[in-house]
PDB file of N, CA and C in Angstrom:
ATOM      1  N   UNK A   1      21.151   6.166  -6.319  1.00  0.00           N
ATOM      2  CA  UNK A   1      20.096   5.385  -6.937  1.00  0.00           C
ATOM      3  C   UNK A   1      19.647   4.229  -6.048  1.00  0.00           C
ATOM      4  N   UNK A   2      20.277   3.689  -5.326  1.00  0.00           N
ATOM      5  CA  UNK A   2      20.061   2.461  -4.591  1.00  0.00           C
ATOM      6  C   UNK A   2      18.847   2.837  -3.299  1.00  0.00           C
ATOM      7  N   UNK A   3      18.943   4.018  -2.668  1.00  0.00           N
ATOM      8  CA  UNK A   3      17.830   4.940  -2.445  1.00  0.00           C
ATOM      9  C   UNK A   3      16.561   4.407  -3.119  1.00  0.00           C
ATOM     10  N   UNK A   4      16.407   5.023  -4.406  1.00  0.00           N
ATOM     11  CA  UNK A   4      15.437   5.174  -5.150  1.00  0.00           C
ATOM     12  C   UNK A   4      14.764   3.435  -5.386  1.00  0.00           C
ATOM     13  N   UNK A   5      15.699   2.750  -5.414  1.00  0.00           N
ATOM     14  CA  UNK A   5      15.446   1.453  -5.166  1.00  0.00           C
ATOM     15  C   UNK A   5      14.613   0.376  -4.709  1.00  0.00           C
ATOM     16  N   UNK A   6      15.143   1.451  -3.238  1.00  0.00           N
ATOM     17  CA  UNK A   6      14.787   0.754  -1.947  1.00  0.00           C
ATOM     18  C   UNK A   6      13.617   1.585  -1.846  1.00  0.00           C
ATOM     19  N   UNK A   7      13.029   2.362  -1.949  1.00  0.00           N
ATOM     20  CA  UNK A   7      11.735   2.945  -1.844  1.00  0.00           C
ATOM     21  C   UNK A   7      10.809   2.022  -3.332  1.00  0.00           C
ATOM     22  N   UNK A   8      11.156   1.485  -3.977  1.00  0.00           N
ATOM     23  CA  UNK A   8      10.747   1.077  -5.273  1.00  0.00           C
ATOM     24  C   UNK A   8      10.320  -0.699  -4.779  1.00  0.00           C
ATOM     25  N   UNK A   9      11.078  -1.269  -4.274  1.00  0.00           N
ATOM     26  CA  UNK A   9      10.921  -2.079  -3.689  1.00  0.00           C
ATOM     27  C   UNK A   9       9.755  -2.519  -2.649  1.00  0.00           C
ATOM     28  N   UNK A  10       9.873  -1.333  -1.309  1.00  0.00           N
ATOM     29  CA  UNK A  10       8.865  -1.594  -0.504  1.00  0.00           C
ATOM     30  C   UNK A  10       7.565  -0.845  -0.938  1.00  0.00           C
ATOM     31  N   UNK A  11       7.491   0.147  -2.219  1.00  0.00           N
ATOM     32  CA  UNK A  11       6.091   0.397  -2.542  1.00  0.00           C
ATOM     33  C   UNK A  11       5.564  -0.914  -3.416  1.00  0.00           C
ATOM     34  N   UNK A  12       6.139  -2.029  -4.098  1.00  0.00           N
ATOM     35  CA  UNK A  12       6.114  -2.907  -4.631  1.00  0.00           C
ATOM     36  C   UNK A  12       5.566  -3.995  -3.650  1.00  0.00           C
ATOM     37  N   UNK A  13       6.384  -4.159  -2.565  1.00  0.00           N
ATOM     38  CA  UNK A  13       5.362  -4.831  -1.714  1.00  0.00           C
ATOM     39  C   UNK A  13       4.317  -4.550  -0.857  1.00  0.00           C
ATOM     40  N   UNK A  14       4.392  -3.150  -0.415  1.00  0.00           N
ATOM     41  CA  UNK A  14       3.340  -2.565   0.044  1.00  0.00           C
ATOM     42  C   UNK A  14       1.680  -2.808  -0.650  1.00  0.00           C
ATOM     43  N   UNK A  15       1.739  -2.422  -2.639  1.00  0.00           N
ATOM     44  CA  UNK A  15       0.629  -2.403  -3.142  1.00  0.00           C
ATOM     45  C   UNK A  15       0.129  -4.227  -3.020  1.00  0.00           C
ATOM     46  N   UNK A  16       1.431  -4.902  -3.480  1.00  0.00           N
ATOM     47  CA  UNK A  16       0.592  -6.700  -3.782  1.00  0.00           C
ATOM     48  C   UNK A  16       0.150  -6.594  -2.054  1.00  0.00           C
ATOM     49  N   UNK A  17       0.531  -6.278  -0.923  1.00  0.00           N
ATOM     50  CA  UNK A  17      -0.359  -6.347   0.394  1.00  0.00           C
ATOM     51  C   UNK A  17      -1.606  -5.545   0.477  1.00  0.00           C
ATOM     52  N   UNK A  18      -1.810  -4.192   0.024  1.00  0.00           N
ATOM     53  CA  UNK A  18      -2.564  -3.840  -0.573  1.00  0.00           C
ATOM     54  C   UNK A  18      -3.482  -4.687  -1.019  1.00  0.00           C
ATOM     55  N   UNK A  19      -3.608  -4.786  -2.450  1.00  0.00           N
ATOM     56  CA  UNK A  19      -4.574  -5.441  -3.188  1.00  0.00           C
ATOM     57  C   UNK A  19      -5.253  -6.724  -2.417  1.00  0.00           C
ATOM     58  N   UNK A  20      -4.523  -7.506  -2.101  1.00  0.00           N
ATOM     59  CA  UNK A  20      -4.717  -8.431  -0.844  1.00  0.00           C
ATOM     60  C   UNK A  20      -5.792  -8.644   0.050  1.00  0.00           C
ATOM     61  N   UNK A  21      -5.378  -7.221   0.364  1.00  0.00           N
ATOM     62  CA  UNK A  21      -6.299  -6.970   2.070  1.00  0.00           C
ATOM     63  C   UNK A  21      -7.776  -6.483   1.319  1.00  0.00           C
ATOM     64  N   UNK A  22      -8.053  -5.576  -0.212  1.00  0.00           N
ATOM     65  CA  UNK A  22      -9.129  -5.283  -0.637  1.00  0.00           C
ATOM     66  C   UNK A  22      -9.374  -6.131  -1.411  1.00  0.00           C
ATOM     67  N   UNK A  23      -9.308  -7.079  -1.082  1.00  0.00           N
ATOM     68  CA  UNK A  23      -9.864  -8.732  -2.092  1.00  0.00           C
ATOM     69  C   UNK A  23     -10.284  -9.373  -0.860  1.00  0.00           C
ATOM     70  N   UNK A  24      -9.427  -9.416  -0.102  1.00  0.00           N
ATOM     71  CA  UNK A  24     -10.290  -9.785   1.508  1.00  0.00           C
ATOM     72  C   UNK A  24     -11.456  -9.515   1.919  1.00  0.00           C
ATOM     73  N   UNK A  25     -11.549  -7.987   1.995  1.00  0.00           N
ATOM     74  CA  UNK A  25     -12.438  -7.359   2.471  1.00  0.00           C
ATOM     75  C   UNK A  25     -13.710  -7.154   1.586  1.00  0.00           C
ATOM     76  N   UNK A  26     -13.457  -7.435   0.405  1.00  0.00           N
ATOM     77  CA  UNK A  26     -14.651  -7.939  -0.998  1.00  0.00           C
ATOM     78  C   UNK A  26     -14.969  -9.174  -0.483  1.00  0.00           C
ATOM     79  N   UNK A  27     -14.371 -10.229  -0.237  1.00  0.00           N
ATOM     80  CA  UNK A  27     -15.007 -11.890  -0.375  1.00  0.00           C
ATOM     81  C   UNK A  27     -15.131 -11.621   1.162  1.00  0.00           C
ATOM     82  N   UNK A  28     -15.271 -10.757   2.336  1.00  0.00           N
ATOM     83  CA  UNK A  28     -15.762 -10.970   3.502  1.00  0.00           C
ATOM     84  C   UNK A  28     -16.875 -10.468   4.102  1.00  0.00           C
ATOM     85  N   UNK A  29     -17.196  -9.618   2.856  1.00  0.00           N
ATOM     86  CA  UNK A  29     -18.190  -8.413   2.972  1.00  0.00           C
ATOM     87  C   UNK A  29     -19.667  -9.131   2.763  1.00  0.00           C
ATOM     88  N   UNK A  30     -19.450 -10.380   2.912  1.00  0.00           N
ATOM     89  CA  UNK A  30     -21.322 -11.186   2.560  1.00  0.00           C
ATOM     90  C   UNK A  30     -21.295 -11.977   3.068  1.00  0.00           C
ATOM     91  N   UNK A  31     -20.075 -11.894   3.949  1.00  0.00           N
ATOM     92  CA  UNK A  31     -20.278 -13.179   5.153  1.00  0.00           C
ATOM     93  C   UNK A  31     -19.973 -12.972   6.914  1.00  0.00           C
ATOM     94  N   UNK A  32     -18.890 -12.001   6.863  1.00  0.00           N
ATOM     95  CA  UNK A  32     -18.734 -11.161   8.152  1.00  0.00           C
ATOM     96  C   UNK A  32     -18.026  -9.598   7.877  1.00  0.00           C
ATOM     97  N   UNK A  33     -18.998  -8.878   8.203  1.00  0.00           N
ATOM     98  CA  UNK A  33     -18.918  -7.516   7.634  1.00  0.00           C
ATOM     99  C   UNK A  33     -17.663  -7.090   8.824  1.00  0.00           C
ATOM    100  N   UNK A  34     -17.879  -7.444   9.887  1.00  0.00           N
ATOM    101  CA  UNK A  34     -16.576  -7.148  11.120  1.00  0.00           C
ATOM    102  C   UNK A  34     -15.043  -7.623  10.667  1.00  0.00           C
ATOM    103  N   UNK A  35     -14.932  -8.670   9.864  1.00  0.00           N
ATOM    104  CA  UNK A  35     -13.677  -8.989   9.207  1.00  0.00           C
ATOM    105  C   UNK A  35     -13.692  -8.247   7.927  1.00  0.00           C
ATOM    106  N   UNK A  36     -14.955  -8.003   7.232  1.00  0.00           N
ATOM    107  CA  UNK A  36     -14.589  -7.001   6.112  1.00  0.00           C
ATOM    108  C   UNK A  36     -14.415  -5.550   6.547  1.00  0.00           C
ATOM    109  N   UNK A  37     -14.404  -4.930   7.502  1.00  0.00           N
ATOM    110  CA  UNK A  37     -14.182  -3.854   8.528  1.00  0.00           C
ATOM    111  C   UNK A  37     -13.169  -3.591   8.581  1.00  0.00           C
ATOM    112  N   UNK A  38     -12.697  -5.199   9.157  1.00  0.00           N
ATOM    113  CA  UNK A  38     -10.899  -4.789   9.627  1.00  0.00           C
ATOM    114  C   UNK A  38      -9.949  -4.840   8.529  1.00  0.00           C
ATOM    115  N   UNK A  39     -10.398  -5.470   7.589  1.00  0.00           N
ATOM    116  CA  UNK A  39      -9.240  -5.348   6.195  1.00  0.00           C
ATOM    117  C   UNK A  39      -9.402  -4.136   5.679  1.00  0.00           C
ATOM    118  N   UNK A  40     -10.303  -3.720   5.531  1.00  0.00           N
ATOM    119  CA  UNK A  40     -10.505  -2.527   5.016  1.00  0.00           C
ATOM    120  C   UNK A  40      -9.902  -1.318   5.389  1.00  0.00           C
ATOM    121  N   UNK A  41      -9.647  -1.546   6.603  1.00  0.00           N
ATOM    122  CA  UNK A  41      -9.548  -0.139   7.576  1.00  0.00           C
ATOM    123  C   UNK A  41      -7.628  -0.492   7.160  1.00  0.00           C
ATOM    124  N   UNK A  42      -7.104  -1.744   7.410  1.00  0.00           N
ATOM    125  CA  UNK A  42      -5.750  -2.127   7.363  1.00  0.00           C
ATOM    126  C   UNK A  42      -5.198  -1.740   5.793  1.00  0.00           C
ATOM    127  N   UNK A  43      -6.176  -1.562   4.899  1.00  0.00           N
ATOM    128  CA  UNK A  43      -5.958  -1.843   3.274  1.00  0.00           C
ATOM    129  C   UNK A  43      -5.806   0.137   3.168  1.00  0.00           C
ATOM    130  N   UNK A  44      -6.601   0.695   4.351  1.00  0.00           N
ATOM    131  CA  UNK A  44      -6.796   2.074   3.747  1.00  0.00           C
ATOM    132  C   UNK A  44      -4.965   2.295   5.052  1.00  0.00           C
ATOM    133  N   UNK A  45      -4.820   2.062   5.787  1.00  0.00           N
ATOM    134  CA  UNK A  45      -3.800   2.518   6.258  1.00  0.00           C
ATOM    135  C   UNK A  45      -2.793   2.277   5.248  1.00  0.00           C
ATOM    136  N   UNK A  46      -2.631   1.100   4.694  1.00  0.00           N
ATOM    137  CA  UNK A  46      -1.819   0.622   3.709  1.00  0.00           C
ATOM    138  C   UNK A  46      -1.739   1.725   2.550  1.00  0.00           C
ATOM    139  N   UNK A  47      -2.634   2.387   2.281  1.00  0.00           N
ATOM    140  CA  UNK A  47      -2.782   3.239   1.073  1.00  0.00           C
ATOM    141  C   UNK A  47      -1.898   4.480   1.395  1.00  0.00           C
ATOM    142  N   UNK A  48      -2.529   4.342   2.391  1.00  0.00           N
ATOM    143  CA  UNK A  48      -1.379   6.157   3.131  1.00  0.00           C
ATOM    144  C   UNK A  48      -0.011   5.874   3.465  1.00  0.00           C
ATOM    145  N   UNK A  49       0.990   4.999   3.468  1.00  0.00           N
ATOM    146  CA  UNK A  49       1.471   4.065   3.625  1.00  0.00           C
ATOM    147  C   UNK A  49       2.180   4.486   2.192  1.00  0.00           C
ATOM    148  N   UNK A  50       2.045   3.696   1.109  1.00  0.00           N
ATOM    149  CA  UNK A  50       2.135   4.146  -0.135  1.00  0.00           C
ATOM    150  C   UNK A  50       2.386   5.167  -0.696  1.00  0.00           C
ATOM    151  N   UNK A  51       0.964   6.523  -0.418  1.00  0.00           N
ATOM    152  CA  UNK A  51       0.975   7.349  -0.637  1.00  0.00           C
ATOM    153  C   UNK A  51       1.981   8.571  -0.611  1.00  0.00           C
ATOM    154  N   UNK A  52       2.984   8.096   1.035  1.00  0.00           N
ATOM    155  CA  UNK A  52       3.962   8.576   1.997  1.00  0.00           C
ATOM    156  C   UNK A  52       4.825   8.099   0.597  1.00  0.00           C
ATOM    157  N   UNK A  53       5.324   6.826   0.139  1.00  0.00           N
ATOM    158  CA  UNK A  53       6.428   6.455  -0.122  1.00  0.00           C
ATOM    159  C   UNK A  53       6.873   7.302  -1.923  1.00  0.00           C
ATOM    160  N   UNK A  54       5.358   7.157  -1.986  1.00  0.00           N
ATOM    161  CA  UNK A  54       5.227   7.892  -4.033  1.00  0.00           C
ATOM    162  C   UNK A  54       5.759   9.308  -3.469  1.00  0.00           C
ATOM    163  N   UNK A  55       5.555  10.269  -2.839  1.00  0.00           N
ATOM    164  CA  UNK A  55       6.041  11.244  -2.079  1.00  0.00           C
ATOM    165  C   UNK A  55       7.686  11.283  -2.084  1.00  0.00           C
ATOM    166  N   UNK A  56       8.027  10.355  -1.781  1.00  0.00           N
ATOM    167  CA  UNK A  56       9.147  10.383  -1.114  1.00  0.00           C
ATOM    168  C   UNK A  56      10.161   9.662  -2.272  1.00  0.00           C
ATOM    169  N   UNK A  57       9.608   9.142  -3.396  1.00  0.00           N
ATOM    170  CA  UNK A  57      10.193   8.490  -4.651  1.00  0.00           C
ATOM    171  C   UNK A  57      10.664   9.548  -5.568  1.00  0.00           C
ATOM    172  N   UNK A  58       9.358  10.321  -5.557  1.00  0.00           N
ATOM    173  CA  UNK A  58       9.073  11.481  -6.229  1.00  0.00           C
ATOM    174  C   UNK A  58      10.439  12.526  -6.038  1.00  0.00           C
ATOM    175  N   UNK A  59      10.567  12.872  -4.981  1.00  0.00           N
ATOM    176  CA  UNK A  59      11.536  13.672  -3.978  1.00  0.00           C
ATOM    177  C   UNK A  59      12.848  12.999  -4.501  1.00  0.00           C
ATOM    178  N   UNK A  60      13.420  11.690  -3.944  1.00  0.00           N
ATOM    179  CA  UNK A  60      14.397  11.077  -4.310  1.00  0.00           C
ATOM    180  C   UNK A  60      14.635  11.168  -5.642  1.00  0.00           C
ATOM    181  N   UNK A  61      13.828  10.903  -6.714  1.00  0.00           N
ATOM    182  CA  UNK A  61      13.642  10.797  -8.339  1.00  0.00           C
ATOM    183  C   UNK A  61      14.176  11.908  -9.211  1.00  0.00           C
ATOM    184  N   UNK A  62      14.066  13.080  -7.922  1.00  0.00           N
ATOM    185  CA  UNK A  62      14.305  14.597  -8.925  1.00  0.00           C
ATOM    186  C   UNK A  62      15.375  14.999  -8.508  1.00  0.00           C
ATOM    187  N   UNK A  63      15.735  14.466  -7.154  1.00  0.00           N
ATOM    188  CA  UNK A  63      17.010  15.244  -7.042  1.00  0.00           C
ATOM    189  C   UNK A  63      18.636  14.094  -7.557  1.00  0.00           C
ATOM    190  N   UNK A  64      17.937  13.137  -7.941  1.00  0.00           N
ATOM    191  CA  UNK A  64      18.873  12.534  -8.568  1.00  0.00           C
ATOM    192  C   UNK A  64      18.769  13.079 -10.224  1.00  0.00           C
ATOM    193  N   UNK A  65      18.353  13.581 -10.701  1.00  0.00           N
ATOM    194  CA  UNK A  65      18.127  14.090 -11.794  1.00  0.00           C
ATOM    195  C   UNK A  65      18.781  15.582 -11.990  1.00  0.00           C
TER     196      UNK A  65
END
């Protein structure tokens, strides 16, 4: 379980960095579209990122079951 945890954990901080970077890239988007660019692009790596870890929770989740 401590596994399952530790993947629980860093998708936990992964999303609040997440949300972050697409609140950035909202309040930068009407003032420098090149900084709303780069959060964006950092917010979508972040997603796949995530995406990898729900994967891999998922995996951990069942075979502890």
């Amino acid at each position: 379980m401590n596994r399952i945890d530790d993947i629980k954990d860093k998708q936990t901080k992964l999303n609040k960095k997440y949300k972050q970077l697409v609140e950035q890239a909202y309040n930068f988007r009407q003032t420098d579209s090149a900084l709303s660019d780069i959060s964006e692009y950092n917010a979508i790596k972040l997603l796949n990122k995530l995406n990898r870890l729900k994967y891999l929770y998922r995996e951990q989740y069942q075979s502890a079951i």
